[in-house]
C-alpha atoms as a PDB file:
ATOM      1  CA  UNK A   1     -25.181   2.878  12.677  1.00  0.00           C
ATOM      2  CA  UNK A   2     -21.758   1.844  12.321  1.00  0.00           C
ATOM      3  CA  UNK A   3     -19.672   3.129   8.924  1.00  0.00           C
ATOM      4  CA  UNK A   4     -17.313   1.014   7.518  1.00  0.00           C
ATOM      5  CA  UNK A   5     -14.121   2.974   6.298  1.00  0.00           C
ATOM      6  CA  UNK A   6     -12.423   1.635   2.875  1.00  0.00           C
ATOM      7  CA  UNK A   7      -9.158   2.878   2.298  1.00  0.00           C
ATOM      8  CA  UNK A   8      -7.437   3.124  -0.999  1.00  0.00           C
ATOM      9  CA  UNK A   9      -3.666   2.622  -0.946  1.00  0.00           C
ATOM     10  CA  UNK A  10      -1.499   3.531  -3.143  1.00  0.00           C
ATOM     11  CA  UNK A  11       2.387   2.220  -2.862  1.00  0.00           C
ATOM     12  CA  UNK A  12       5.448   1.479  -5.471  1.00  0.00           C
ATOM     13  CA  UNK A  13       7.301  -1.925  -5.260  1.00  0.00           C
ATOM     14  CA  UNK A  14       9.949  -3.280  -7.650  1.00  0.00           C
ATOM     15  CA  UNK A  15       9.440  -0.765  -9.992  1.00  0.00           C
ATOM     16  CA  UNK A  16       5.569  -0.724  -9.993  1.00  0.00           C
ATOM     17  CA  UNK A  17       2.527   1.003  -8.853  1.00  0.00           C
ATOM     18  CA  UNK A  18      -0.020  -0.959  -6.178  1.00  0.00           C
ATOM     19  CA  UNK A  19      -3.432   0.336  -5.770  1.00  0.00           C
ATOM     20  CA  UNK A  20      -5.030  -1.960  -3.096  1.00  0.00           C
ATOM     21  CA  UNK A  21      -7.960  -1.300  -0.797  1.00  0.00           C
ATOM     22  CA  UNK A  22      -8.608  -2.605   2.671  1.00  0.00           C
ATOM     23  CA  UNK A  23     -10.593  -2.399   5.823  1.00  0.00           C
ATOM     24  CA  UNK A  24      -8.006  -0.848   8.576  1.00  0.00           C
ATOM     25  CA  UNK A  25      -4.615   0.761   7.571  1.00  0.00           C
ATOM     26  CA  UNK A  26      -2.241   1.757  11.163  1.00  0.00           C
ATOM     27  CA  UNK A  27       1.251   3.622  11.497  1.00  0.00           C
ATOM     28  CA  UNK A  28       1.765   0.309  12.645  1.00  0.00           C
ATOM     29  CA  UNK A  29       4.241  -1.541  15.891  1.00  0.00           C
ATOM     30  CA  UNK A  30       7.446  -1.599  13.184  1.00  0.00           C
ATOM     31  CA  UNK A  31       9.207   1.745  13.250  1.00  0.00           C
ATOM     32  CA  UNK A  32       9.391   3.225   9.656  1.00  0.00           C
ATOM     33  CA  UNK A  33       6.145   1.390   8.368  1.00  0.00           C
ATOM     34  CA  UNK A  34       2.568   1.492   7.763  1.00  0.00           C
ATOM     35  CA  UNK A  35       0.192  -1.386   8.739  1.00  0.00           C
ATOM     36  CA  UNK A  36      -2.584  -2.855   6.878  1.00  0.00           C
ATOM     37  CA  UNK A  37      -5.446  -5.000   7.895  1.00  0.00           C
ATOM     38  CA  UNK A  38      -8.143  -6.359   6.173  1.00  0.00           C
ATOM     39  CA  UNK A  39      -7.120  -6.040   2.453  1.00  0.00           C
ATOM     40  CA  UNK A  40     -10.298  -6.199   0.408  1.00  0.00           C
ATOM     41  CA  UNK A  41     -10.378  -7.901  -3.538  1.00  0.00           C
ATOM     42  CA  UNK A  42     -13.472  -8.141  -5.595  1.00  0.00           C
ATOM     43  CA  UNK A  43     -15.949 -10.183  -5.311  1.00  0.00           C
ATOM     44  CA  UNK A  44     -15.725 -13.786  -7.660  1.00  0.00           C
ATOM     45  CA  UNK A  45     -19.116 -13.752  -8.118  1.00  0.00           C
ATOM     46  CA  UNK A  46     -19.188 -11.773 -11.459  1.00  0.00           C
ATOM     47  CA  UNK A  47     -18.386 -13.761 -14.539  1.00  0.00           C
ATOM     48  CA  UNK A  48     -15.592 -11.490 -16.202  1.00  0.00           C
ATOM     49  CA  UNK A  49     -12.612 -11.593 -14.232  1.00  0.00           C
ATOM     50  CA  UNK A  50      -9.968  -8.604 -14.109  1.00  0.00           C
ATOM     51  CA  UNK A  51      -6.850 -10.798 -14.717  1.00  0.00           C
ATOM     52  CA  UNK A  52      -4.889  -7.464 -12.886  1.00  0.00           C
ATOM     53  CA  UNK A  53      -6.671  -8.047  -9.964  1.00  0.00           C
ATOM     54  CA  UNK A  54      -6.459 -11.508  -9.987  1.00  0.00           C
ATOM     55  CA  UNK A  55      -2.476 -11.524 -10.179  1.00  0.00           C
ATOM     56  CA  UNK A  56      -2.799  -9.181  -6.797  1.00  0.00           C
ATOM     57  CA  UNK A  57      -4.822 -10.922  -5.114  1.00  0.00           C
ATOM     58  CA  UNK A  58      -2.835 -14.258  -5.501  1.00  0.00           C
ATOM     59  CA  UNK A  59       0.496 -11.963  -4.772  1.00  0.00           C
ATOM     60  CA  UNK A  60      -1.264 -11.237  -1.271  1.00  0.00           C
ATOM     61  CA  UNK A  61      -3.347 -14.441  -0.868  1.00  0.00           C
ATOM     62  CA  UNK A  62      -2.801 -15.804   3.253  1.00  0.00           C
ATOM     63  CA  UNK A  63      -1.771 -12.256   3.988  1.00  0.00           C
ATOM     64  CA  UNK A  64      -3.586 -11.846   7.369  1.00  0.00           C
ATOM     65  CA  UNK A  65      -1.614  -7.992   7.643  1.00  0.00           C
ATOM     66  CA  UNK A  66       1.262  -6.169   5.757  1.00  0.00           C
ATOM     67  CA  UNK A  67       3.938  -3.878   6.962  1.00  0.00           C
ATOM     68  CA  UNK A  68       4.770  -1.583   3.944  1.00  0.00           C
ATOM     69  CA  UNK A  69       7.869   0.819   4.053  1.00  0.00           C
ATOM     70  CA  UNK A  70       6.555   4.418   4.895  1.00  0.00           C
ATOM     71  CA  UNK A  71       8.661   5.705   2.028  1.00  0.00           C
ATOM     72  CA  UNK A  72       7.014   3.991  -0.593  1.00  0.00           C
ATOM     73  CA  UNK A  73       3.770   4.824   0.107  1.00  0.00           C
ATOM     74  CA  UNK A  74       2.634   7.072  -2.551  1.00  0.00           C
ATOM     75  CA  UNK A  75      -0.939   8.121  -1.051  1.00  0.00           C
ATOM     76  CA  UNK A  76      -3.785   6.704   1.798  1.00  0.00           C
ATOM     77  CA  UNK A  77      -7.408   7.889   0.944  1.00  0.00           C
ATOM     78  CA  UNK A  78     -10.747   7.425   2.467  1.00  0.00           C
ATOM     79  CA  UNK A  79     -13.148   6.190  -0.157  1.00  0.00           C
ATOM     80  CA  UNK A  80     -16.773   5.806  -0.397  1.00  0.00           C
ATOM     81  CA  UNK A  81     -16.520   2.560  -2.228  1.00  0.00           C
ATOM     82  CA  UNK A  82     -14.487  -0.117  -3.215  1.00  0.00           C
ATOM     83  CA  UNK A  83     -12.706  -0.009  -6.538  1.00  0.00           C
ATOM     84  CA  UNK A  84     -10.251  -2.273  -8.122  1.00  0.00           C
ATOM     85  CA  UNK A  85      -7.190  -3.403  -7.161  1.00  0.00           C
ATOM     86  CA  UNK A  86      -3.964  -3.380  -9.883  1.00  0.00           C
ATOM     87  CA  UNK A  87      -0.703  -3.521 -10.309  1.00  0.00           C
ATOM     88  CA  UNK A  88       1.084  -0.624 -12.618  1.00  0.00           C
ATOM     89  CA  UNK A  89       4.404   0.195 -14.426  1.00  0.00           C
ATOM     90  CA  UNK A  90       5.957   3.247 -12.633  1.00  0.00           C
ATOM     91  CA  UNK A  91       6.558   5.519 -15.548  1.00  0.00           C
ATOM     92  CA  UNK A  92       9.813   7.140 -16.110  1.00  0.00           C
ATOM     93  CA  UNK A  93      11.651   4.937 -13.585  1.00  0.00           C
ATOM     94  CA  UNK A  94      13.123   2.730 -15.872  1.00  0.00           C
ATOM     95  CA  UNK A  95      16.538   4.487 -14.975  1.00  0.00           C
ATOM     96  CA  UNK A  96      15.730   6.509 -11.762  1.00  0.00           C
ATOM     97  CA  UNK A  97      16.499   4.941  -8.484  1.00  0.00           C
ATOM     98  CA  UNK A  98      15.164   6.939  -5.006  1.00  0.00           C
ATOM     99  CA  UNK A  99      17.969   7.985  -3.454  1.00  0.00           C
ATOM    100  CA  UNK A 100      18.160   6.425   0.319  1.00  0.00           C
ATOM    101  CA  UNK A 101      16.655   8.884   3.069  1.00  0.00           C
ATOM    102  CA  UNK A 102      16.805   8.859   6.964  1.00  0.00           C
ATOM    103  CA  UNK A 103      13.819   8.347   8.693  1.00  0.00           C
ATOM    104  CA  UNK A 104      14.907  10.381  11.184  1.00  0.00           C
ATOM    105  CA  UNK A 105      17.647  12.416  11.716  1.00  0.00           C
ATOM    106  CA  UNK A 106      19.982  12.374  15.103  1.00  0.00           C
ATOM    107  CA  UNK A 107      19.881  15.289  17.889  1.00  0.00           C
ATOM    108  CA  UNK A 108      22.491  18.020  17.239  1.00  0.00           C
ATOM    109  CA  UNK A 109      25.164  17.187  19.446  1.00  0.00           C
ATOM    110  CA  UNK A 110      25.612  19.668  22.347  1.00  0.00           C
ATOM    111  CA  UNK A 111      29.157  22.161  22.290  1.00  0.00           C
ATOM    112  CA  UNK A 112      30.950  21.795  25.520  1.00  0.00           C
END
């Protein structure tokens, strides 16, 4: 019996806190960046609709995969089940900016 994996990921963009959840999540072909697959929204069958989740998915509606920059990924879990997707404020970052990191750093050079 095959499982099917959900994974819950968690990112900040433009000051604000993404919780999305999809099928297949990769360190992906672009160096620096995480790949996801598969993102998967509620279903429209219920008759209340979560105008959060409604706003994401039209933000990622089309999107066959995404490429998101590994240093704003907050967290990547395994989950059980699907849960909601949303969009966030980031508190406290109203004046805090990350400062810019390497994502790698260069060889020591060798003495001669």
């Amino acid at each position: 019996m095959a499982t099917s994996h959900i994974f819950r990921i968690m990112f900040v963009n433009q000051g604000k806190v993404y919780e999305v959840y999809a099928r297949k999540v990769n360190h992906g072909e672009l160096f620096g960046f995480i790949e996801v697959e598969e993102l998967v929204f509620g279903e429209r069958s219920s008759v209340v609709l979560d105008p959060s989740e409604e706003r994401i998915k039209g933000e990622f509606a089309g999107v066959k995969r995404t490429f998101l920059p590994m240093h704003s990924v907050l967290r990547i879990d395994e989950v059980k089940k699907q849960g909601v997707s949303k969009i966030t404020a980031l508190e406290g970052a109203a004046n805090v900016t990350q400062f810019p990191m390497p994502m790698f750093s260069a060889p020591p050079s060798e003495k001669k």
